[in-house]
PDB file of N, CA and C in Angstrom:
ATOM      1  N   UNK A   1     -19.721  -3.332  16.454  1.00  0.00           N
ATOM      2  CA  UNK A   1     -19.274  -2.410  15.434  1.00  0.00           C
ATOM      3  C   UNK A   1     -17.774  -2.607  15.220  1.00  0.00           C
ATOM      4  N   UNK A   2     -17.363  -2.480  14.328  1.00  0.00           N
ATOM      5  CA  UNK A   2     -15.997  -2.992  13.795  1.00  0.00           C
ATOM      6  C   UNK A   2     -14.764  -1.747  13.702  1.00  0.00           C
ATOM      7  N   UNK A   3     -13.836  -1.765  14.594  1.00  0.00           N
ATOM      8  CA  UNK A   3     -12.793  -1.165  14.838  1.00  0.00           C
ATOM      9  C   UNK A   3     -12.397  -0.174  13.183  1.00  0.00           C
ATOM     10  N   UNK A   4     -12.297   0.959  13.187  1.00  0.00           N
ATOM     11  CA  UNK A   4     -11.292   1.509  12.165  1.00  0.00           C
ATOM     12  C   UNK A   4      -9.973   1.239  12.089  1.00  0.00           C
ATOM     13  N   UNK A   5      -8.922   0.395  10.801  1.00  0.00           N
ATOM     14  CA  UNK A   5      -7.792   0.599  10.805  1.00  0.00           C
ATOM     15  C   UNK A   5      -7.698   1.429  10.320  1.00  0.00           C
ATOM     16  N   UNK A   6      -6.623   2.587  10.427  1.00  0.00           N
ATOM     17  CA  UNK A   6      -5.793   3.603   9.714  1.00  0.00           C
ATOM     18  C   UNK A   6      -4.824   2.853   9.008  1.00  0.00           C
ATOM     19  N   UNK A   7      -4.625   3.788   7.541  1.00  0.00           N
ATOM     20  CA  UNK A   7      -3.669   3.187   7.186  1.00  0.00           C
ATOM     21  C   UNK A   7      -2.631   4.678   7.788  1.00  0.00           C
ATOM     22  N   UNK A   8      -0.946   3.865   7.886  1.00  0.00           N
ATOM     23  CA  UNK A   8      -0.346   5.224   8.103  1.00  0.00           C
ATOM     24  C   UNK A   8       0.397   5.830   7.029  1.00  0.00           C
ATOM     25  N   UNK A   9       0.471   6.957   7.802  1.00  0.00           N
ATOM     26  CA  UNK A   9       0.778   8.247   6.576  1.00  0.00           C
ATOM     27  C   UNK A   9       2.290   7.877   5.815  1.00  0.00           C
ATOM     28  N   UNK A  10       3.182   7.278   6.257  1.00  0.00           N
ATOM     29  CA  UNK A  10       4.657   6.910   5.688  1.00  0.00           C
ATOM     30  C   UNK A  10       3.734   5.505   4.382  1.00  0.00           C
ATOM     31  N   UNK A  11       3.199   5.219   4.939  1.00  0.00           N
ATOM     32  CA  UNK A  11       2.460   4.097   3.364  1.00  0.00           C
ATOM     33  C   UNK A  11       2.118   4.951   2.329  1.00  0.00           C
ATOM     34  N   UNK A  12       1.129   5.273   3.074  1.00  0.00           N
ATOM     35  CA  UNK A  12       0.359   6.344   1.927  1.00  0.00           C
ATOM     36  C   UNK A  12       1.440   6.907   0.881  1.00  0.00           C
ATOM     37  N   UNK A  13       2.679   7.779   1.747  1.00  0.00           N
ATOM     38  CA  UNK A  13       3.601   8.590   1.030  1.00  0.00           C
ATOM     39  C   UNK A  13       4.417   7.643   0.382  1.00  0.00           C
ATOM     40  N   UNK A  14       4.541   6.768   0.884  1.00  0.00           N
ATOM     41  CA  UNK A  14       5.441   5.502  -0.471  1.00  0.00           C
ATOM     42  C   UNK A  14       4.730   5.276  -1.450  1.00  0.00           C
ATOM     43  N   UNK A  15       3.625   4.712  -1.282  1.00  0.00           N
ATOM     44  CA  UNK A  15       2.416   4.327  -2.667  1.00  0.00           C
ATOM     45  C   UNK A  15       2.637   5.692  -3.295  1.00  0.00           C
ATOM     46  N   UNK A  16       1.889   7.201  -3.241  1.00  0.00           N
ATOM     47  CA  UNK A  16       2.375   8.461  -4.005  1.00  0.00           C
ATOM     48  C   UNK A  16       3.505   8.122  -4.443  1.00  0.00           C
ATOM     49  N   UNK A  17       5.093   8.409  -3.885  1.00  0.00           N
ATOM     50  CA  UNK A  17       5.709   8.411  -4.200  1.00  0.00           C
ATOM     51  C   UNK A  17       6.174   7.455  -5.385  1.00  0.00           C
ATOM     52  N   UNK A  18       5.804   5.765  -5.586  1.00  0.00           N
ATOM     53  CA  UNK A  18       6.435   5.468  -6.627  1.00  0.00           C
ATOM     54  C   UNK A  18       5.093   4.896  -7.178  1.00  0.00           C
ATOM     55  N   UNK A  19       4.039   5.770  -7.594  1.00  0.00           N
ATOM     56  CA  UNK A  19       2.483   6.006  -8.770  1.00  0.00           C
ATOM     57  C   UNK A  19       1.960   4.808  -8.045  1.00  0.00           C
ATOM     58  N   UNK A  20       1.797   4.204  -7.480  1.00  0.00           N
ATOM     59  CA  UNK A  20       1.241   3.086  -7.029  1.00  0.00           C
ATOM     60  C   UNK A  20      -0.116   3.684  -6.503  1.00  0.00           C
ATOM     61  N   UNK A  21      -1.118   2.872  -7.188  1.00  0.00           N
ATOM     62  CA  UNK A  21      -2.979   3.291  -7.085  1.00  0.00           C
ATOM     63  C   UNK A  21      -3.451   2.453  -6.318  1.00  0.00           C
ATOM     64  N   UNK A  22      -4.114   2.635  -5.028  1.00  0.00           N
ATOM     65  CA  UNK A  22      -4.793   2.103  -4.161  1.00  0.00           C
ATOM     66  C   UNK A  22      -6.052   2.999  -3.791  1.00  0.00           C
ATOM     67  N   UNK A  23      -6.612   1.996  -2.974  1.00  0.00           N
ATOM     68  CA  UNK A  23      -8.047   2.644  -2.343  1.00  0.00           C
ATOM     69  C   UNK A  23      -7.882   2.305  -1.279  1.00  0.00           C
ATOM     70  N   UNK A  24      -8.776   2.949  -0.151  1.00  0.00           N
ATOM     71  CA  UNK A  24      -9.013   3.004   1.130  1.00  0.00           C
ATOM     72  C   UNK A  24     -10.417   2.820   1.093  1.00  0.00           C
ATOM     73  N   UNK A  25     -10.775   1.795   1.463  1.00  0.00           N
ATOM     74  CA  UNK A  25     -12.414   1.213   2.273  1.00  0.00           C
ATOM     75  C   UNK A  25     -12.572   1.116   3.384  1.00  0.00           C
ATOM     76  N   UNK A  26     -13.083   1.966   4.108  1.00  0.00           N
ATOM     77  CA  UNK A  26     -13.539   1.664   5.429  1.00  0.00           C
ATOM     78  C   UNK A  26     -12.394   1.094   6.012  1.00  0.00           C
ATOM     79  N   UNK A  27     -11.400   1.670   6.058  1.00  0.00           N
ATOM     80  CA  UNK A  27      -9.862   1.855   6.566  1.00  0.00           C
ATOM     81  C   UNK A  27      -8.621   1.003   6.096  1.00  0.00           C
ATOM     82  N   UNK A  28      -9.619   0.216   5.173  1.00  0.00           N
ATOM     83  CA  UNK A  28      -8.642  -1.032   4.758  1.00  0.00           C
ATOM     84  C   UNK A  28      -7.783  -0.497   3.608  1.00  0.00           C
ATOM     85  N   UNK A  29      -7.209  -0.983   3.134  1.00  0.00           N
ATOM     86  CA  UNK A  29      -6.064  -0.302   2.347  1.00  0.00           C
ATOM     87  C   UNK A  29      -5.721  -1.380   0.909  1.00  0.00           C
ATOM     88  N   UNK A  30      -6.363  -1.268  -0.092  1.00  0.00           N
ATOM     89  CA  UNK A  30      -6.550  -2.361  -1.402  1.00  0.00           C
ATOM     90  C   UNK A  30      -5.644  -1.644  -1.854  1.00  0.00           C
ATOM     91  N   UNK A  31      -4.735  -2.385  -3.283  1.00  0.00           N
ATOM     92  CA  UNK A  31      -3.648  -2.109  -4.253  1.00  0.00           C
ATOM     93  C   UNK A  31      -4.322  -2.568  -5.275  1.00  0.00           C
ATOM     94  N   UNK A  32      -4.116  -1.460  -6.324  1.00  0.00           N
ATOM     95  CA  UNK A  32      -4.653  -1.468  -7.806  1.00  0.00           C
ATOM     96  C   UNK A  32      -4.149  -3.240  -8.229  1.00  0.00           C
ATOM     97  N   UNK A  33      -5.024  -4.199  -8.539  1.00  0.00           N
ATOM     98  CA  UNK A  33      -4.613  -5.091  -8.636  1.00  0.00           C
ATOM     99  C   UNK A  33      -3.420  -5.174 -10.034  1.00  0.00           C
ATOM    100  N   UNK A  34      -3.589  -4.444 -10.965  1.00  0.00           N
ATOM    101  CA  UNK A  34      -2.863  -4.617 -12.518  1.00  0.00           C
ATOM    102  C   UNK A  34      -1.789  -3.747 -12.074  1.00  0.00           C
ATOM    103  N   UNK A  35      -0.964  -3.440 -10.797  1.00  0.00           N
ATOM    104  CA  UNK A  35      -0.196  -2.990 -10.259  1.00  0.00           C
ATOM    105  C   UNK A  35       0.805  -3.958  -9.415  1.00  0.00           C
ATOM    106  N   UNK A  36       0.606  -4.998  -9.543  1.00  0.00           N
ATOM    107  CA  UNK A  36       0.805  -6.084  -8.489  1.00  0.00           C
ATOM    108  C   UNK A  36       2.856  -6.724  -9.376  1.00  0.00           C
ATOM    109  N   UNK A  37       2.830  -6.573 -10.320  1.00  0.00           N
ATOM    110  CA  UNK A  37       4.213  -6.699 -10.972  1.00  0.00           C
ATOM    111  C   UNK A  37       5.259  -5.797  -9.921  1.00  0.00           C
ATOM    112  N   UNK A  38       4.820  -4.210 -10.210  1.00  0.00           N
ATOM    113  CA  UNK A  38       4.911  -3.189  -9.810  1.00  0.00           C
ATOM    114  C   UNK A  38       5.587  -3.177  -8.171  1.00  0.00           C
ATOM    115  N   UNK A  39       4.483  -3.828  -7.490  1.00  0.00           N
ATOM    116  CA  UNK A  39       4.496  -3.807  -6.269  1.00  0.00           C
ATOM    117  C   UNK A  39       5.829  -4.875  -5.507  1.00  0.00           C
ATOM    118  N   UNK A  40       5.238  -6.209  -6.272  1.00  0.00           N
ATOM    119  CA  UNK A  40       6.285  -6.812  -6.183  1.00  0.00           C
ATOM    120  C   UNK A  40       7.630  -6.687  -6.052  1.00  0.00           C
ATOM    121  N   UNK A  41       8.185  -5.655  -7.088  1.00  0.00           N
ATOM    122  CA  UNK A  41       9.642  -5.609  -7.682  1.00  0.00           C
ATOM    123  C   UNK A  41       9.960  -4.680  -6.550  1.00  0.00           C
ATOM    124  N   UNK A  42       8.772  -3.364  -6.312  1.00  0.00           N
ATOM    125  CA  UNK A  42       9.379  -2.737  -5.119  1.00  0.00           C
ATOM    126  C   UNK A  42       9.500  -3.161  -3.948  1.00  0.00           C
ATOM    127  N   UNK A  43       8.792  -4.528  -3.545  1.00  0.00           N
ATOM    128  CA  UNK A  43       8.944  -5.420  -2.419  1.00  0.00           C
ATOM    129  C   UNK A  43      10.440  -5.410  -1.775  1.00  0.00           C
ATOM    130  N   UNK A  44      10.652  -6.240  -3.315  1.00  0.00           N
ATOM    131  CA  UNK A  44      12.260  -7.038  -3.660  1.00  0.00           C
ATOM    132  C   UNK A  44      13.356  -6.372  -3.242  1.00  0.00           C
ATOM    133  N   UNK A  45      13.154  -4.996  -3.935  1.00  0.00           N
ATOM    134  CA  UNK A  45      14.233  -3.835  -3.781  1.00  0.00           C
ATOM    135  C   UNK A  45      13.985  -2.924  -2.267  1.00  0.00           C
ATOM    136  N   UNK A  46      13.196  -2.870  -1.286  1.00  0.00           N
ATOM    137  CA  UNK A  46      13.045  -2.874   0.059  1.00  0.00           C
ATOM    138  C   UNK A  46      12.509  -1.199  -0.192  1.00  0.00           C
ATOM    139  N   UNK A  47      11.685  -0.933  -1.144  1.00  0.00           N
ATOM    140  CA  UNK A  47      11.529   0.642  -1.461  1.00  0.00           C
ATOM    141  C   UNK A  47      10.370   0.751  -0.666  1.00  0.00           C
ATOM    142  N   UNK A  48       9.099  -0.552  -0.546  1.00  0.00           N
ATOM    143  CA  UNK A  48       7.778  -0.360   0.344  1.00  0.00           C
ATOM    144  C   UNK A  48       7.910  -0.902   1.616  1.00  0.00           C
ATOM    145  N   UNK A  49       7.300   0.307   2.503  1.00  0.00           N
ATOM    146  CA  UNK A  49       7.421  -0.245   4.067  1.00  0.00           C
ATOM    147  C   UNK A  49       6.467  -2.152   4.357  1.00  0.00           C
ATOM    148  N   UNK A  50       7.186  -2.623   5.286  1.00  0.00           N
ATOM    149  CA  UNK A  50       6.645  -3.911   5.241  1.00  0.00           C
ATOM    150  C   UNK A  50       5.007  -3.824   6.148  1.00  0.00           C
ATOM    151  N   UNK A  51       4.450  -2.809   5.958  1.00  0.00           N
ATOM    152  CA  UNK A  51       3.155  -3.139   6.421  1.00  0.00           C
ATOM    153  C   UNK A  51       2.394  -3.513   4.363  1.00  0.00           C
ATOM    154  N   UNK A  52       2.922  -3.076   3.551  1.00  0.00           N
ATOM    155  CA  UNK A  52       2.874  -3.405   2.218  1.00  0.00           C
ATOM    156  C   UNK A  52       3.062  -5.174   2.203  1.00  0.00           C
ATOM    157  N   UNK A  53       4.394  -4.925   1.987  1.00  0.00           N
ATOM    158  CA  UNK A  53       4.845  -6.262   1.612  1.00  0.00           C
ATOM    159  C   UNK A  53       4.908  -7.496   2.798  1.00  0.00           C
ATOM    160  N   UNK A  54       5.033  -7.210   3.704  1.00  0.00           N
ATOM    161  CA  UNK A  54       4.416  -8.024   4.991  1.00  0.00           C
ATOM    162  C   UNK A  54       5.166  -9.129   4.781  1.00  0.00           C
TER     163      UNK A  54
END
């Protein structure tokens, strides 16, 4: 049977915080793909924790 990841709560509250739409599957943590510009730029500018941008 396959381990649950959590995603953690400081992610979660960054994605809210700047509209960023994701889902949670069975603990995994997907990004609205037509969001991916989006995500990027906040990469760049160090606004998403690096379990995001990795």
């Amino acid at each position: 049977m396959a381990q649950m990841v959590s995603v953690p709560k400081s992610v979660i509250e960054a994605l809210n915080r700047h509209g960023i739409r994701y889902f949670i599957i069975d603990g995994e943590l997907y990004l609205d793909g037509r969001q991916t510009a989006k995500v990027l730029r906040l990469c760049d500018e160090g606004k998403l924790p690096k379990y995001i941008c990795g």
